[in-house]
Protein backbone atom coordinates (compact mmCIF):
# COMPACT_ATOMS: atom_id res chain seq x y z
CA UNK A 1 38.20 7.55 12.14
CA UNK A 2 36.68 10.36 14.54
CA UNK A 3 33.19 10.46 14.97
CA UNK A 4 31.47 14.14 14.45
CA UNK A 5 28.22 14.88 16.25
CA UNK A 6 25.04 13.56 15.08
CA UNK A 7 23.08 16.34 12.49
CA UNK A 8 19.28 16.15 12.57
CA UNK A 9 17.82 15.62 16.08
CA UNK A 10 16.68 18.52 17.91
CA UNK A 11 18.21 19.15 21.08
CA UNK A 12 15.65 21.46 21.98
CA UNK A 13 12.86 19.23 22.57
CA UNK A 14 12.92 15.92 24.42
CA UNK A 15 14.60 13.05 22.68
CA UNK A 16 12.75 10.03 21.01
CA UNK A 17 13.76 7.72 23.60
CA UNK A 18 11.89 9.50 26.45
CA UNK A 19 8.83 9.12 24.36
CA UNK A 20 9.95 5.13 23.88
CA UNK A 21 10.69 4.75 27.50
CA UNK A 22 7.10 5.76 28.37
CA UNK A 23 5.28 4.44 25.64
CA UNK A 24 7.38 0.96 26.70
CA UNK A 25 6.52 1.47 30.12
CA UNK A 26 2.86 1.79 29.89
CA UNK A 27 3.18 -1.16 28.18
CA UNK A 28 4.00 -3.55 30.54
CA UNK A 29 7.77 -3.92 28.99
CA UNK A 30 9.74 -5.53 32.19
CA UNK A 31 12.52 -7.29 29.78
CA UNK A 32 14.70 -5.13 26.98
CA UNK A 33 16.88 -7.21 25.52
CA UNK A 34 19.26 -5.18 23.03
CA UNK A 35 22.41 -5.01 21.28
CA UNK A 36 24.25 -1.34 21.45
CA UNK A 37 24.15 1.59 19.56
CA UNK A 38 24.65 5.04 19.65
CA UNK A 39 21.03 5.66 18.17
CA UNK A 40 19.70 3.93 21.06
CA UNK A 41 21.22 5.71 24.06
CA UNK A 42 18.93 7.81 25.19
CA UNK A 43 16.59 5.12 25.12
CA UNK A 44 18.33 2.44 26.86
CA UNK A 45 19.79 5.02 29.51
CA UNK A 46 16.47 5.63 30.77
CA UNK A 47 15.45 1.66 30.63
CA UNK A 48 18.69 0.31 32.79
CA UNK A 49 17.44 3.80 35.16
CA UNK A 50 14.28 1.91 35.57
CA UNK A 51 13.24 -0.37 38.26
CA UNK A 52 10.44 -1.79 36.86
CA UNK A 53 12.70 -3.26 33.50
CA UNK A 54 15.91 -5.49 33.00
CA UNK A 55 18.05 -4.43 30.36
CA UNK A 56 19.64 -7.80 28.64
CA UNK A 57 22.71 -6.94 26.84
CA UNK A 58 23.20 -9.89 23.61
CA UNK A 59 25.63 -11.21 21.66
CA UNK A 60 23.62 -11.02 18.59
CA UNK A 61 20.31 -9.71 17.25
CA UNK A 62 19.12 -13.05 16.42
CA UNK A 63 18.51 -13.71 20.55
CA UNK A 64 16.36 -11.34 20.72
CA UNK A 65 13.12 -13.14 19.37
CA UNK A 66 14.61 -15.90 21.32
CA UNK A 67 14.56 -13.35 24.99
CA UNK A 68 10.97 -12.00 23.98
CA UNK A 69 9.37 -15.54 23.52
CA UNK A 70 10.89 -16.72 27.16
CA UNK A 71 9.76 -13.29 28.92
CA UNK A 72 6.03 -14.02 27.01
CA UNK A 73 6.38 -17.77 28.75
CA UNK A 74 7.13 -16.54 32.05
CA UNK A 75 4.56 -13.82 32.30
CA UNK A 76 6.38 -10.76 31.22
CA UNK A 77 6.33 -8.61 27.86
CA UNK A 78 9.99 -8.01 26.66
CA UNK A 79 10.93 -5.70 23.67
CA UNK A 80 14.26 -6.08 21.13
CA UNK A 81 15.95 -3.00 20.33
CA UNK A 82 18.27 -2.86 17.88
CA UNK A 83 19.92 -0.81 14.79
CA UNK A 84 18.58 -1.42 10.91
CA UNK A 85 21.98 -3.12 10.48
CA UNK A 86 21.03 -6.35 12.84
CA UNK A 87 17.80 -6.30 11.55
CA UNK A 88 18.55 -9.09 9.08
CA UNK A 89 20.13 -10.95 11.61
CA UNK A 90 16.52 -11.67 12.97
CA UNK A 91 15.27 -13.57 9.90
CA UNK A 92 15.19 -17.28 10.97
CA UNK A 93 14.59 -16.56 14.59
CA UNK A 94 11.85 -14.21 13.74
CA UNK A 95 10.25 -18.19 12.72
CA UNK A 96 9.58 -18.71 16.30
CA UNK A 97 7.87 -15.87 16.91
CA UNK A 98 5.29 -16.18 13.73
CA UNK A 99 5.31 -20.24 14.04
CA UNK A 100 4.37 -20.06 17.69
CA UNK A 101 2.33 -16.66 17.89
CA UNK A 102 4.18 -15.16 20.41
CA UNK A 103 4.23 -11.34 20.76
CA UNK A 104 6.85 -9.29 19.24
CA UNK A 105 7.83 -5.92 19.72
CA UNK A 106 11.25 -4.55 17.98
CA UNK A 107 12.32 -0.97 18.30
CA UNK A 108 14.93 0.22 15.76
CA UNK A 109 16.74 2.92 14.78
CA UNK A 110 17.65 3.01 10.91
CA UNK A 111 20.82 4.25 9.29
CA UNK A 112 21.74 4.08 5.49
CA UNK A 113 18.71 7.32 4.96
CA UNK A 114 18.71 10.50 5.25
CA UNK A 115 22.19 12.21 5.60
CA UNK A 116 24.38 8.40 5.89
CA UNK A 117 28.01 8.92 4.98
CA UNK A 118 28.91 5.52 5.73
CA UNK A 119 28.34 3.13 2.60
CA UNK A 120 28.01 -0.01 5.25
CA UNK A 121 24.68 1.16 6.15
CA UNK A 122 22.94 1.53 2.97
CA UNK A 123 22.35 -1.91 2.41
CA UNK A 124 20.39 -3.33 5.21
CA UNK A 125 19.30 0.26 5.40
CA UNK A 126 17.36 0.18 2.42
CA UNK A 127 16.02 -3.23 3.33
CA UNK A 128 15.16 -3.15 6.81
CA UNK A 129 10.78 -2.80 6.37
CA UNK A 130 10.97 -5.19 3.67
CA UNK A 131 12.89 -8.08 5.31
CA UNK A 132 10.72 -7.70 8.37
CA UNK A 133 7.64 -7.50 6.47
CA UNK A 134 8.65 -10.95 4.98
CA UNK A 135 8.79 -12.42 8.15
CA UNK A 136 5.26 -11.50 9.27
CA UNK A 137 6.30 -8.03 11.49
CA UNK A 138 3.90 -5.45 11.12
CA UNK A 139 6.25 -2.13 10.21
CA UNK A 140 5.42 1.17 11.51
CA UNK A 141 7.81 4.03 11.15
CA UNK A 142 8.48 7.43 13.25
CA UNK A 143 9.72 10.11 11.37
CA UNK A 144 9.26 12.69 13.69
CA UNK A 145 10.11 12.41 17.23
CA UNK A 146 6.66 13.87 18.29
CA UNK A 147 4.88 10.46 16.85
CA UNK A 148 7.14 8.17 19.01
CA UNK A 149 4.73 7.61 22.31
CA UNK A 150 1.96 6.84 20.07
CA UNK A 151 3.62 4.75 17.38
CA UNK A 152 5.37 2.49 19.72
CA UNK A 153 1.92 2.54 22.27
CA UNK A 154 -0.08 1.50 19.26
CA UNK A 155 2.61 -1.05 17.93
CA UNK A 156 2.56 -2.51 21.56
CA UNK A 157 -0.80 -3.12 21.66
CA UNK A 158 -0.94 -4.86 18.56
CA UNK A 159 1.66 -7.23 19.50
CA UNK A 160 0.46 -7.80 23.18
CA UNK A 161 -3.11 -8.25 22.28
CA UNK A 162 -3.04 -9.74 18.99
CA UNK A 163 0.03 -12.44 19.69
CA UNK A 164 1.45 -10.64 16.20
CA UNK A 165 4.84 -9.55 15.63
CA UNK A 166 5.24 -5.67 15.28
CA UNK A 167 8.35 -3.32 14.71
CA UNK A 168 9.11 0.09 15.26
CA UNK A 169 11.29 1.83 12.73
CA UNK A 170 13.02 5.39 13.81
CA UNK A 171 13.98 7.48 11.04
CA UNK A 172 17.42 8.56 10.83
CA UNK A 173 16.14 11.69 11.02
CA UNK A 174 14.75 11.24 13.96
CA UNK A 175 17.66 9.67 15.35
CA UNK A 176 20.49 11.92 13.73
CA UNK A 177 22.76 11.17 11.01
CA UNK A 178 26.60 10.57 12.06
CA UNK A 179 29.46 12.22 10.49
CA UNK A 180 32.53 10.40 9.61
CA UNK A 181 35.35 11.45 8.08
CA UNK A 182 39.00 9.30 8.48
């Protein structure tokens, strides 16, 4: 199977993730716990670049809850980032965070929208928001890459300052859809 490039994101303007990276920043993010994927590149490029935030590569999705409710223990903020796919591989440790009201901030980058080709995505795809929703995350969504800073700034404050759980969602056409053909 070869990969084509990514249709959708415009190459002339900067990329999501340098609007994430800041809006993390100026957060207060010092722990970024993820699990990799092309849709997140960018992104976690510039967060292992930066001094001021330890990138935690995990075995599973389901850690990261785990990661943000030990950084919020020992003083720090810490966000998950992840793909739509690993999303419902939160569910049950997403209990801790609502259970215990510690903050939660997710980042994620959907497939199975606009312009999939790959029929693994659609389902978790489809039912990323509402599975979150039904574990007490707040759901935003960017669907242009010019509302990134302030989504993720605003989504931030809500889980810093209210002890909630929020998530960022990035449109896939924010992100770019993938071509495969095999």
């Amino acid at each position: 199977m070869s990969v084509a490039p990514e249709r959708g994101a415009d190459a002339s303007r900067p990329g999501w993730g340098v609007h994430a990276h800041r809006a993390l920043s100026d957060a207060g993010i010092r722990q970024v716990g993820y699990v990799p994927d092309g849709g997140l590149s960018e992104l976690l490029r510039l967060c292992a670049a930066d001094e001021s935030m330890r990138t935690v590569l995990l075995a599973h999705e389901q850690e990261g809850p785990a990661l943000a409710a030990g950084a919020w223990l020992g003083g720090e903020r810490a966000a998950l980032l992840m793909q739509s796919s690993g999303a419902g591989n939160c569910v049950a440790a997403l209990s801790l965070i609502r259970t215990c009201r510690f903050p939660f901030l997710g980042i994620v980058t959907m497939r199975g929208e606009w312009g999939e080709t790959n029929p693994w995505q659609l389902p978790m795809g489809q039912g990323t928001a509402a599975h979150l929703k039904q574990c007490g995350v707040m759901v935003s969504r960017v669907d242009d890459a010019a509302e990134t800073f302030e989504t993720i700034a605003a989504a931030a404050a809500i889980a810093f300052e209210s002890q909630a759980a929020a998530a960022v969602l990035i449109g896939q056409r924010v992100i770019g859809a993938k071509d495969f053909d095999g």
